[in-house]
C-alpha atoms as a PDB file:
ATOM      1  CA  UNK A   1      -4.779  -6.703  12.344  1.00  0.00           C
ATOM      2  CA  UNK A   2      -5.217  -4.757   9.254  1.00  0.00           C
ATOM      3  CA  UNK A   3      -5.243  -1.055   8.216  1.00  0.00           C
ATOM      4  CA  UNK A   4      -8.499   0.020   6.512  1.00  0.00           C
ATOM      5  CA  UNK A   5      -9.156   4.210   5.424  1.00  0.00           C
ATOM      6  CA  UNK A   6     -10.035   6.335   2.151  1.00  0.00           C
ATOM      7  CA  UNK A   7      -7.664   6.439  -0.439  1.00  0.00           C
ATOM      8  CA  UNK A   8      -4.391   8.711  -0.151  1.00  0.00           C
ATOM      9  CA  UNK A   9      -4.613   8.730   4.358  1.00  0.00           C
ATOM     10  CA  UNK A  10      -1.200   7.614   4.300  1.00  0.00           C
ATOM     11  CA  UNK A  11      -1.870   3.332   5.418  1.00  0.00           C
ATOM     12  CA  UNK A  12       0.904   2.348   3.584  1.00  0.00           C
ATOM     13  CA  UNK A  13       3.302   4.852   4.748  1.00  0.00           C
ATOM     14  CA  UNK A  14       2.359   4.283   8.552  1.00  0.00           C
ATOM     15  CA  UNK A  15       3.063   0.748   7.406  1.00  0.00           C
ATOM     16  CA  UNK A  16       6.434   1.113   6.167  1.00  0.00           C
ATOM     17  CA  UNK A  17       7.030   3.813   9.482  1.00  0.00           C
ATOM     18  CA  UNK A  18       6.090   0.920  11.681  1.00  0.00           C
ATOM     19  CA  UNK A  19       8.056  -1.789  10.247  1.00  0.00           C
ATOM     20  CA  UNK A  20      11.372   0.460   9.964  1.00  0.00           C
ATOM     21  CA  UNK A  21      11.722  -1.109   6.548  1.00  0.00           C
ATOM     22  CA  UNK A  22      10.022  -0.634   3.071  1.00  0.00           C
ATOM     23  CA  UNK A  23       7.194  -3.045   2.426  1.00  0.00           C
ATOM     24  CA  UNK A  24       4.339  -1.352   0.753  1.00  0.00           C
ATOM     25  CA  UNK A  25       5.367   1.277  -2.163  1.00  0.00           C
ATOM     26  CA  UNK A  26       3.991   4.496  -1.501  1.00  0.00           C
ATOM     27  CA  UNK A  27       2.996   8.040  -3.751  1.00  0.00           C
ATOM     28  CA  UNK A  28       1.220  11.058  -3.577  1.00  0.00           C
ATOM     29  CA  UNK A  29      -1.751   9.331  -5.762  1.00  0.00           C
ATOM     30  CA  UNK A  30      -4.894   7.770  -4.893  1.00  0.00           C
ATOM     31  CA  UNK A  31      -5.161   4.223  -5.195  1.00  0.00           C
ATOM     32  CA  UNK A  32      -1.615   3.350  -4.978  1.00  0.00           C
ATOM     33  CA  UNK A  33      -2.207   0.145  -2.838  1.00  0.00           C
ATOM     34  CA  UNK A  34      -4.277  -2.362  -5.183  1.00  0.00           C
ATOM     35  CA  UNK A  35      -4.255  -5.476  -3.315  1.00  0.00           C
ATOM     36  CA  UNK A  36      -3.912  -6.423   0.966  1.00  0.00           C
ATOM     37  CA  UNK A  37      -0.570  -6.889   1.316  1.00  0.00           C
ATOM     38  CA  UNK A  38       0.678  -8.711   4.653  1.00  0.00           C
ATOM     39  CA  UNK A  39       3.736  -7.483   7.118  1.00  0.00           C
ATOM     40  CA  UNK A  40       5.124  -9.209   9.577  1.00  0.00           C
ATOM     41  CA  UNK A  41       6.494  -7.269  12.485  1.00  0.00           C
ATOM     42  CA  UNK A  42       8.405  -9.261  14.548  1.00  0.00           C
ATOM     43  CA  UNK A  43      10.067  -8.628  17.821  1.00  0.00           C
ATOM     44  CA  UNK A  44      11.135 -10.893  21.168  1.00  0.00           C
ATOM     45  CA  UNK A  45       7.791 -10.232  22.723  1.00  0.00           C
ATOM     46  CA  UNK A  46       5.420 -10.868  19.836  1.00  0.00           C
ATOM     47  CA  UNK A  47       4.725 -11.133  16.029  1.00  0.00           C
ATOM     48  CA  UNK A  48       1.760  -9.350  14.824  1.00  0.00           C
ATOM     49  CA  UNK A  49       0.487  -9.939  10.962  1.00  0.00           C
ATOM     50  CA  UNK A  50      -0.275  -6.024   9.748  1.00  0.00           C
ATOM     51  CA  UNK A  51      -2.801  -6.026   6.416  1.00  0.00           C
ATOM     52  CA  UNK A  52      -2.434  -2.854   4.143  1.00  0.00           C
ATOM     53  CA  UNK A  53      -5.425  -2.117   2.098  1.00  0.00           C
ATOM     54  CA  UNK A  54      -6.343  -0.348  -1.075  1.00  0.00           C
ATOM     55  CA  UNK A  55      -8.031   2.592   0.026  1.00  0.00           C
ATOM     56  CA  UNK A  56     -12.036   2.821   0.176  1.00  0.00           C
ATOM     57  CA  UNK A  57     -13.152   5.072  -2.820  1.00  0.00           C
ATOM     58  CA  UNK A  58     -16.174   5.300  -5.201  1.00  0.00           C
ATOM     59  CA  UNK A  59     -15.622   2.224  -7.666  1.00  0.00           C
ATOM     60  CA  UNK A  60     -15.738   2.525 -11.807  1.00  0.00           C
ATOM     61  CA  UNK A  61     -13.642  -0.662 -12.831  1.00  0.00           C
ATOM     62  CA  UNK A  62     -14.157  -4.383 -12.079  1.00  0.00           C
ATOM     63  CA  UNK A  63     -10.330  -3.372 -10.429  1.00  0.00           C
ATOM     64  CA  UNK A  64     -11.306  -0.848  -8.446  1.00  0.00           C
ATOM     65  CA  UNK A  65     -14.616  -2.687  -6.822  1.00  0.00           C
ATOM     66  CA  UNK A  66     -12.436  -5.459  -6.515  1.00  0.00           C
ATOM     67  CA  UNK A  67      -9.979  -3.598  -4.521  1.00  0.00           C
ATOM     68  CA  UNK A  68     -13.029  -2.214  -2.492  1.00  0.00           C
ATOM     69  CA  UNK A  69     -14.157  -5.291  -1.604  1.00  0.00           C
ATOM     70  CA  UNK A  70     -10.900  -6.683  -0.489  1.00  0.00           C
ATOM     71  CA  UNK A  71     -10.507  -3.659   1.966  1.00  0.00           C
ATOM     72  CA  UNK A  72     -13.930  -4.577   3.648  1.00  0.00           C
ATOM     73  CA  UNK A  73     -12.606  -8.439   3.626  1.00  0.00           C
ATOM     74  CA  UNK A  74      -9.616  -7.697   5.698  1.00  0.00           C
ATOM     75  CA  UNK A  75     -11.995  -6.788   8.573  1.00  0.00           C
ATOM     76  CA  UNK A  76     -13.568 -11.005   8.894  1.00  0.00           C
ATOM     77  CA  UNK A  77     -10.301 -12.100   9.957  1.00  0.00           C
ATOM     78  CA  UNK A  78      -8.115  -9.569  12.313  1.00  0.00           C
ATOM     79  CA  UNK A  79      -8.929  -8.721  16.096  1.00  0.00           C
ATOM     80  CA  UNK A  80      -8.060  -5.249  15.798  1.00  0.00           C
ATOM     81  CA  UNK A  81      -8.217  -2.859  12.833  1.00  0.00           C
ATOM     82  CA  UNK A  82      -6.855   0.684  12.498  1.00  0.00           C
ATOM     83  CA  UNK A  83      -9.250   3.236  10.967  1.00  0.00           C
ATOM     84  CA  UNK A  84      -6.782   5.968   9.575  1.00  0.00           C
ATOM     85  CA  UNK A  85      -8.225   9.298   9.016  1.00  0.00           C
ATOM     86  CA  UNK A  86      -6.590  12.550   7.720  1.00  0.00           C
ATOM     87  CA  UNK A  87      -6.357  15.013  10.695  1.00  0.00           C
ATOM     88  CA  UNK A  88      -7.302  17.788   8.251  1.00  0.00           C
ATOM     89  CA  UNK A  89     -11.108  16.400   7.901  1.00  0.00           C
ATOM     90  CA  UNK A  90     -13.510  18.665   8.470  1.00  0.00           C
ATOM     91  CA  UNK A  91     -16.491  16.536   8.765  1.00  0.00           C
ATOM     92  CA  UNK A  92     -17.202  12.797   8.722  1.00  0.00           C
ATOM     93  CA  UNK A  93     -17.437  12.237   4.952  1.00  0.00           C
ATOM     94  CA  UNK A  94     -19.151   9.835   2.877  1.00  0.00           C
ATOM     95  CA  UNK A  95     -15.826   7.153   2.187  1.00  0.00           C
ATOM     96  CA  UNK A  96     -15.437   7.319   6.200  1.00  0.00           C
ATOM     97  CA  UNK A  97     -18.818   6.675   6.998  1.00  0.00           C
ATOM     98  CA  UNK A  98     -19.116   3.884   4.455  1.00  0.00           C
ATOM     99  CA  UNK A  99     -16.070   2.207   6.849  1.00  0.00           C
ATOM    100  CA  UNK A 100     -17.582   3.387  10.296  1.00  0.00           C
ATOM    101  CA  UNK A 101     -20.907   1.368   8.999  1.00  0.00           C
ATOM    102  CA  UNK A 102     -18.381  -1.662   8.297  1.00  0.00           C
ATOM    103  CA  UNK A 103     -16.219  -2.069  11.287  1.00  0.00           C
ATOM    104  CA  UNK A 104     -20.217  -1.660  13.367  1.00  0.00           C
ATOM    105  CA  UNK A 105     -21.539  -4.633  11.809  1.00  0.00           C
ATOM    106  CA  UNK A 106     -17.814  -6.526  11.673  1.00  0.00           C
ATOM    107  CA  UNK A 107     -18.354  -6.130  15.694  1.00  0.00           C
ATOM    108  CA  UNK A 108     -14.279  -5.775  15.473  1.00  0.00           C
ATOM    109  CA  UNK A 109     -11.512  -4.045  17.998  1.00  0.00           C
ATOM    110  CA  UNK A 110     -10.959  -0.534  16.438  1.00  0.00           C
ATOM    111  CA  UNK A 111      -8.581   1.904  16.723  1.00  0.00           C
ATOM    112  CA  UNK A 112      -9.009   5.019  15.310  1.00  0.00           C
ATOM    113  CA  UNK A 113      -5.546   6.933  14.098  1.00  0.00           C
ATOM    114  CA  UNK A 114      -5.509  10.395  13.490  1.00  0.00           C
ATOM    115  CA  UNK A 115      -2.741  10.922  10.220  1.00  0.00           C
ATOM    116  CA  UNK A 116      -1.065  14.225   9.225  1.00  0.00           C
ATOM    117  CA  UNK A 117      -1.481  15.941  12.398  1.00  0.00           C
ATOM    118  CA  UNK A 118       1.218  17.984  11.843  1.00  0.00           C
ATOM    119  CA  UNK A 119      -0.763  20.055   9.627  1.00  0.00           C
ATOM    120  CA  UNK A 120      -3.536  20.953  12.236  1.00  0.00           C
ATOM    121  CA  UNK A 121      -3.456  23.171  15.213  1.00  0.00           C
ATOM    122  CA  UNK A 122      -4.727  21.286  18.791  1.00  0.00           C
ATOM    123  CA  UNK A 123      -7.688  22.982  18.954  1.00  0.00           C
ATOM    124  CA  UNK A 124      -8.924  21.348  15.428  1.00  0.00           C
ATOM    125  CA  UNK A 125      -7.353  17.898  16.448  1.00  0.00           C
ATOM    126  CA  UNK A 126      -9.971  17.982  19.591  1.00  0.00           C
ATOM    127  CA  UNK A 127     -12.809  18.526  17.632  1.00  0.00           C
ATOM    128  CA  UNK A 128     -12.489  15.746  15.296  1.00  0.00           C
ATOM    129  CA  UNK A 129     -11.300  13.279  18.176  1.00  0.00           C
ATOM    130  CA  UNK A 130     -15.097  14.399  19.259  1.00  0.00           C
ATOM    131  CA  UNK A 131     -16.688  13.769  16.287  1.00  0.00           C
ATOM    132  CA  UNK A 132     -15.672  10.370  15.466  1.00  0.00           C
ATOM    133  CA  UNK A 133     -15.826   8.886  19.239  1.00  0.00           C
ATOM    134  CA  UNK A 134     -19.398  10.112  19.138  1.00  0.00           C
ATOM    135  CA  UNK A 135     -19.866   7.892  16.422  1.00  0.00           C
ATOM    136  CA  UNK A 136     -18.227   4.965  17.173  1.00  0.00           C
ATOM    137  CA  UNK A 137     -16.892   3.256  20.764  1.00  0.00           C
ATOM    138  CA  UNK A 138     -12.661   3.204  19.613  1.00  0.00           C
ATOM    139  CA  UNK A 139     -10.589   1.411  22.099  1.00  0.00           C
ATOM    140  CA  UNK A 140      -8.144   4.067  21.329  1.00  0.00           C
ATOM    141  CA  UNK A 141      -7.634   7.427  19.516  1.00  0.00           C
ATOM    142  CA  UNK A 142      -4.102   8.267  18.653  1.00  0.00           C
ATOM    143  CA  UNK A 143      -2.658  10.900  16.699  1.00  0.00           C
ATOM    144  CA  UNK A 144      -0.105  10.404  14.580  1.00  0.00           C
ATOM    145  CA  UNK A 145       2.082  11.442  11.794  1.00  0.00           C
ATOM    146  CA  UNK A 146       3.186   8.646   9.289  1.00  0.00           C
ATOM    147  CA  UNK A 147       5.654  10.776   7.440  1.00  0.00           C
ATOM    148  CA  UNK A 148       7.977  11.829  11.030  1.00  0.00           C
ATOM    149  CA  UNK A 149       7.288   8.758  12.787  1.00  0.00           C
ATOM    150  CA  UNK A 150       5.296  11.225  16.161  1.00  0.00           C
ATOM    151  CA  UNK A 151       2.825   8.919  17.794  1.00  0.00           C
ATOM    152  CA  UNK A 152       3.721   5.846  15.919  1.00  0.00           C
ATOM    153  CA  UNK A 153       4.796   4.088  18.830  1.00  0.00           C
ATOM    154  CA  UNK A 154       1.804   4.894  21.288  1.00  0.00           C
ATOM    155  CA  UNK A 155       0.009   3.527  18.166  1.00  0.00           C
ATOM    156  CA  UNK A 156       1.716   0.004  17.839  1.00  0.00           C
ATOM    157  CA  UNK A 157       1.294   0.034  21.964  1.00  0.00           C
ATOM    158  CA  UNK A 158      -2.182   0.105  21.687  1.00  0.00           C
ATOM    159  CA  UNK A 159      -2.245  -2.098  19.246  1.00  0.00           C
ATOM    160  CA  UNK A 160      -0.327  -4.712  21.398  1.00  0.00           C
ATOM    161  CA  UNK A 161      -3.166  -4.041  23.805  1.00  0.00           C
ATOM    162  CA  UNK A 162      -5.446  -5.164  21.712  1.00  0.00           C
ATOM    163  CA  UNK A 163      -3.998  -8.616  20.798  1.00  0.00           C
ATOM    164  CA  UNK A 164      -4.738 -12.079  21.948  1.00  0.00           C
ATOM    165  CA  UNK A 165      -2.018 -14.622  23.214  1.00  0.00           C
ATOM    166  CA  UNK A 166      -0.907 -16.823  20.253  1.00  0.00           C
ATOM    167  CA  UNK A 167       1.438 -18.915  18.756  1.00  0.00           C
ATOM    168  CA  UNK A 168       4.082 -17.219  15.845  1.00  0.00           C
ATOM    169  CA  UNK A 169       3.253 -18.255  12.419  1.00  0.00           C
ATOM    170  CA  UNK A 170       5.970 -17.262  10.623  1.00  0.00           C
ATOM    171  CA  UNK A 171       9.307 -17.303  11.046  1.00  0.00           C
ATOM    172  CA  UNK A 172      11.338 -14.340  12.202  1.00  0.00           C
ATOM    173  CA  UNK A 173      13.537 -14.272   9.311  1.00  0.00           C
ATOM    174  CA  UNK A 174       9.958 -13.356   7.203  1.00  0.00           C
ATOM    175  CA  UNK A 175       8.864 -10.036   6.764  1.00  0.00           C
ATOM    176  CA  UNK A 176       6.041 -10.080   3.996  1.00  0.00           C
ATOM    177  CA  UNK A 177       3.861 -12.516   1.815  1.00  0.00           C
ATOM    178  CA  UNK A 178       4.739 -10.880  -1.031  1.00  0.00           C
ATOM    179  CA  UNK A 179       6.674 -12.784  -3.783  1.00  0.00           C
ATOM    180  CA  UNK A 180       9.951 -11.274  -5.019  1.00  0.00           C
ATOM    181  CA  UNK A 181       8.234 -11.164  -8.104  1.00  0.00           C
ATOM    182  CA  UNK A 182       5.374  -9.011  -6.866  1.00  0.00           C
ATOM    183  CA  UNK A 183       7.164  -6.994  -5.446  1.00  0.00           C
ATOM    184  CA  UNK A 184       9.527  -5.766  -8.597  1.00  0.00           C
ATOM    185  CA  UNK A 185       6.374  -4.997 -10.158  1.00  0.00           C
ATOM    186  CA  UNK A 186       5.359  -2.694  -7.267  1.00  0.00           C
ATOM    187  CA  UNK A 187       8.678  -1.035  -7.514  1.00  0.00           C
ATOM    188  CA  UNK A 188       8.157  -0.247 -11.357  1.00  0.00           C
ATOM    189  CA  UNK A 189       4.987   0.489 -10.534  1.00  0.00           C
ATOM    190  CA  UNK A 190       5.824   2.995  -7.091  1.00  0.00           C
ATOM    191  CA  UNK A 191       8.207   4.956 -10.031  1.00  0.00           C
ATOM    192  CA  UNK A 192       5.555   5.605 -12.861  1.00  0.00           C
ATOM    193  CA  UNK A 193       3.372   6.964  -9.703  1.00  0.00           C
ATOM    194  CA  UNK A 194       6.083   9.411  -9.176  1.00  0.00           C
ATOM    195  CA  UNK A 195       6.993  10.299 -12.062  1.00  0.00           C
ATOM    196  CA  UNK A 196       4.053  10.185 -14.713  1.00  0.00           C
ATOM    197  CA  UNK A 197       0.953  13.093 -15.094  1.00  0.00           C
ATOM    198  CA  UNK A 198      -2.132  12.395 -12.823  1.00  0.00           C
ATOM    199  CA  UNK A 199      -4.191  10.843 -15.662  1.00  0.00           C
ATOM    200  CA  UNK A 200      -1.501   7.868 -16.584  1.00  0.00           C
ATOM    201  CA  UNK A 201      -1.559   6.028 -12.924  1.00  0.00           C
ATOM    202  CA  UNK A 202      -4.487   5.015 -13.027  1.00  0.00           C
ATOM    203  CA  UNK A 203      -4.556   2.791 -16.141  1.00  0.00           C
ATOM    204  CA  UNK A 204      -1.038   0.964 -15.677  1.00  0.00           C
ATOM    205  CA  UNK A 205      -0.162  -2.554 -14.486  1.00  0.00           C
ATOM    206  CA  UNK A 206       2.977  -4.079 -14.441  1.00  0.00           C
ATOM    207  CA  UNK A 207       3.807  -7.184 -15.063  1.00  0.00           C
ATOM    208  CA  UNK A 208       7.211  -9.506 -15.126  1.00  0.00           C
ATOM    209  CA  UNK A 209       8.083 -11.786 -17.876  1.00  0.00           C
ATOM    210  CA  UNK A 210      11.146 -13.125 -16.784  1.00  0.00           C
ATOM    211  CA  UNK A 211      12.893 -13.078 -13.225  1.00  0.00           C
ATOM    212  CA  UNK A 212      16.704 -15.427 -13.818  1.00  0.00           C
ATOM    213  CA  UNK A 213      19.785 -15.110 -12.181  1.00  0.00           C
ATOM    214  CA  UNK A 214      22.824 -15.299 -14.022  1.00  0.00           C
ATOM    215  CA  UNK A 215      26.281 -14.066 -13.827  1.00  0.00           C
ATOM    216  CA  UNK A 216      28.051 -10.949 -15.238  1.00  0.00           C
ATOM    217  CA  UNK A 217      31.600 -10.713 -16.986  1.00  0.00           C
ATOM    218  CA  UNK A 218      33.102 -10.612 -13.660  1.00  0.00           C
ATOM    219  CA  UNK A 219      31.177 -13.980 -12.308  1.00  0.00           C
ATOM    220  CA  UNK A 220      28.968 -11.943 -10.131  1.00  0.00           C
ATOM    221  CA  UNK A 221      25.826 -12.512  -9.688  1.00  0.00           C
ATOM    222  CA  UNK A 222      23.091 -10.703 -11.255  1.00  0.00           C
ATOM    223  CA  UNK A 223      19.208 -10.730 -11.596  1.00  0.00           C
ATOM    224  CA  UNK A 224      18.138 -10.584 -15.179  1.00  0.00           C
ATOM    225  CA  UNK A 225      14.812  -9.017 -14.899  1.00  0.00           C
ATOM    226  CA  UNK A 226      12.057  -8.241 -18.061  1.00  0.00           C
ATOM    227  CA  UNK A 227       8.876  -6.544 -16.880  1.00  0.00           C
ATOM    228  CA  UNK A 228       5.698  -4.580 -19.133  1.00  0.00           C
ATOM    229  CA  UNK A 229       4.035  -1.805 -18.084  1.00  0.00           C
ATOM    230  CA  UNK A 230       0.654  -1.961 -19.376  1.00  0.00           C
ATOM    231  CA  UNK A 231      -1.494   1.143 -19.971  1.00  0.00           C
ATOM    232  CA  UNK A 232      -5.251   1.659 -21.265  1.00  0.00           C
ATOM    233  CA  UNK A 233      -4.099   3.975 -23.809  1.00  0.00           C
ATOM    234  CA  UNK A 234      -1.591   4.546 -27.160  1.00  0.00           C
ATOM    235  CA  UNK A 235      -1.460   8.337 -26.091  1.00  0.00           C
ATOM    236  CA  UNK A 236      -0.271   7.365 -22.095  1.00  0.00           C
ATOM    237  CA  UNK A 237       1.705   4.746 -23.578  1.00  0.00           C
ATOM    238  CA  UNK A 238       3.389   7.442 -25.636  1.00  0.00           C
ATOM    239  CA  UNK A 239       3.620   9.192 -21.790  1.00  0.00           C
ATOM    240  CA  UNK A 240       5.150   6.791 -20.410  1.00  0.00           C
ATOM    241  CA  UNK A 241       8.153   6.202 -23.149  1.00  0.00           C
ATOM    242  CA  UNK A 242       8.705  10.131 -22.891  1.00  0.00           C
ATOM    243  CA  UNK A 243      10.445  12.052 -25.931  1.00  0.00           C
ATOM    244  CA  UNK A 244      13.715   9.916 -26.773  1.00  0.00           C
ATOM    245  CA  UNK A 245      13.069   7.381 -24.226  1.00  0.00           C
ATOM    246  CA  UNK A 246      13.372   9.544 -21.515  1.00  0.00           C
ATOM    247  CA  UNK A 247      10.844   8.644 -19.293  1.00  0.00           C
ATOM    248  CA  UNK A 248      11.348   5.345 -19.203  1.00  0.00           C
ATOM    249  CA  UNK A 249      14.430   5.334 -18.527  1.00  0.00           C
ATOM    250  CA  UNK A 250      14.122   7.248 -15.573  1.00  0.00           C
ATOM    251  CA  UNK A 251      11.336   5.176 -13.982  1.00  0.00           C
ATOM    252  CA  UNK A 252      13.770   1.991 -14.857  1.00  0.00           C
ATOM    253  CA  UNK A 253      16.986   3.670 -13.617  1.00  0.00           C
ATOM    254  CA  UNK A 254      15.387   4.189 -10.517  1.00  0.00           C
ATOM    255  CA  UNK A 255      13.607   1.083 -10.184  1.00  0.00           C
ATOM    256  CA  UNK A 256      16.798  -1.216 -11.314  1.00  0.00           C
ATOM    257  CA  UNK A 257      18.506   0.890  -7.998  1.00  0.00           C
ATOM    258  CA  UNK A 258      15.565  -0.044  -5.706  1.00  0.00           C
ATOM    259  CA  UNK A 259      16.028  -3.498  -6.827  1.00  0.00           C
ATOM    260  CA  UNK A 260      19.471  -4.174  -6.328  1.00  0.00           C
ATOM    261  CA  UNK A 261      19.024  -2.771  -2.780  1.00  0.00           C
ATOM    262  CA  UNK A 262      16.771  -4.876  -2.263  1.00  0.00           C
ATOM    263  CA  UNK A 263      18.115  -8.428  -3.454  1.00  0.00           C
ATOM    264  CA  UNK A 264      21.326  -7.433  -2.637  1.00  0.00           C
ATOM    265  CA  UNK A 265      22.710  -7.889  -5.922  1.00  0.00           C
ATOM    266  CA  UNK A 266      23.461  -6.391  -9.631  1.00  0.00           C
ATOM    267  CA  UNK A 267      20.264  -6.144 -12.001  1.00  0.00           C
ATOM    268  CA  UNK A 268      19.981  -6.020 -15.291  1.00  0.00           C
ATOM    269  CA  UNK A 269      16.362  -4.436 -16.141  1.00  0.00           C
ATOM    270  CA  UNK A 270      14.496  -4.194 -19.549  1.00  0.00           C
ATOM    271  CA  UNK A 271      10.470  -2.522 -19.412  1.00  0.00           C
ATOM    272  CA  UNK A 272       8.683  -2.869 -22.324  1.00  0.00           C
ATOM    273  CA  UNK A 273       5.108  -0.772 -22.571  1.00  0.00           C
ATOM    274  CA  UNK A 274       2.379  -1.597 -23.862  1.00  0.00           C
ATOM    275  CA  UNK A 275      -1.527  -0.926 -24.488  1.00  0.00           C
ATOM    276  CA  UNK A 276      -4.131  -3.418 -23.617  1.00  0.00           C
ATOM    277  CA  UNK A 277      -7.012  -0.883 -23.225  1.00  0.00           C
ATOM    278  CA  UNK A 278      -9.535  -2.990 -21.109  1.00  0.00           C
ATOM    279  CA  UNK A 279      -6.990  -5.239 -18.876  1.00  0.00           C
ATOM    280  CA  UNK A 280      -8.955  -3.218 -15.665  1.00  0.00           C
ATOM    281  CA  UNK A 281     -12.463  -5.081 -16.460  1.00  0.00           C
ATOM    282  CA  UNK A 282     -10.561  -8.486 -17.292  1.00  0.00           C
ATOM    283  CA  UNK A 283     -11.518 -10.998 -14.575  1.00  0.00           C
ATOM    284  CA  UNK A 284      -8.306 -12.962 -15.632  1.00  0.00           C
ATOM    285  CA  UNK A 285      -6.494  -9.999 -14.781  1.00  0.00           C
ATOM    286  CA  UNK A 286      -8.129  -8.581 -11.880  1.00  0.00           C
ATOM    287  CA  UNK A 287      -8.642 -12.261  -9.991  1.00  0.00           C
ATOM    288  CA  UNK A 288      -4.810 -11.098  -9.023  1.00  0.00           C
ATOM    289  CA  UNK A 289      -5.678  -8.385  -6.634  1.00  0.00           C
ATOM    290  CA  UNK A 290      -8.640 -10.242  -4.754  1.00  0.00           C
ATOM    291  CA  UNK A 291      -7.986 -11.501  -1.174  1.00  0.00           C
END
């Protein structure tokens, strides 16, 4: 199954909600998500494979079309998708009827979740619940609010519902398809969301160089990770280093602590930055976040 919506309707934080865990990073930015990334939920009674998908927006880089069309792609091979809208829409807008158009001619199980519905009165939530069942035939509608967790589980109930008998394909152990490496860089990356201006986001990629383990004075183990942050510009790189060096070492003191909960170990992390002003329209580049 896979999560498809507009940019910033909260997919990967209903994704993290419903795997208990942290898989996908998450900010209060469009775009975060940049590539599908795959969850495996596992319990006794089944294993269902969740996609997470860059959000549908209005594409200006070979990137961002590329992220566009790996959103739509997710659709050819799930049995059920979840359309996730903001509960404080007003109408049906452009980005959401773009997807409505897609998941019609997919001919694909749809359920439509209703995000952030802790920010609208019932009366409101009614209305749009109208609206978008007059426009397409949902097997279910259910509210829901990513952030507390409310309606999360009638969601994942419906989507069991929707699922065919099949064998398990991963083991139970597995949680992701994301490389270790990947997902350091989407840690770096989750902290320069967070902490840089709205303009810088946009134009960063991160990138590892080196990913060793070693072991410290004590013979502990310890990850010896080198990353870049890449940015389109000299001024966001200056951004990004902050006066003195402060801003980077903020987005890699927080990122080394991420890391080391993760992997369970001591890290040792150096971030370079660095400009390379066109990497977005660089097909050797962007080949990375296709499908």
């Amino acid at each position: 199954m896979s999560f498809i919506g507009r940019t910033n309707v909260g997919k990967s934080t209903l994704l993290n909600s419903l795997m208990k865990e942290k898989i996908a990073i998450t900010a209060n930015k469009p775009q975060t998500t940049r590539t599908a990334i795959k969850a495996i939920l596992n319990d006794e009674n089944y294993q269902i494979i969740i996609t997470d998908t860059p959000g549908i927006h209005k594409p200006k880089t070979k990137l961002s079309q590329t992220m566009v069309d790996t959103a739509f792609t997710s659709l050819e091979d799930v049995d059920v998708a979840v359309f996730l809208i903001e509960a404080t829409s007003e109408e049906i807008g452009l980005g959401d009827q773009r997807i409505l158009e897609k998941l019609k001619s997919a001919n694909k199980k749809c359920i439509l979740a209703i995000n952030k519905i802790d920010l609208i009165e019932k009366e409101k939530l009614l209305r749009l619940i109208k609206l978008y069942s007059d426009e397409f035939d949902f097997q279910a509608v259910v509210p829901i609010s990513a952030t507390t967790g409310k309606g999360v589980a009638d969601l994942l109930s419906e989507i069991i519902k929707c699922l065919p008998n099949g064998p398990r394909y991963y083991e139970e152990e597995e949680y992701t398809d994301q490389t270790t490496r990947q997902m350091v860089e989407e840690i770096i990356r989750e902290k320069a969301l967070r902490f840089l201006n709205d303009e810088v986001p946009h134009g960063i990629y991160v990138e590892t160089q080196k990913f060793k383990t070693g072991k410290t004075m004590k013979n502990e183990k310890i990850f010896n990770i080198e990353a870049t942050i890449y940015t389109t510009k000299e001024s966001h790189k200056g951004i990004i280093i902050g006066k003195g060096g402060q801003m980077l070492k903020k987005i890699s003191t927080t990122s080394r602590q991420d890391m080391e909960k993760m992997l369970g170990e001591k890290v040792n992390l150096k971030i370079w930055v660095k400009v390379k002003e066109d990497w977005q329209e660089k097909d050797s580049i962007v080949k990375k976040f296709k499908l």
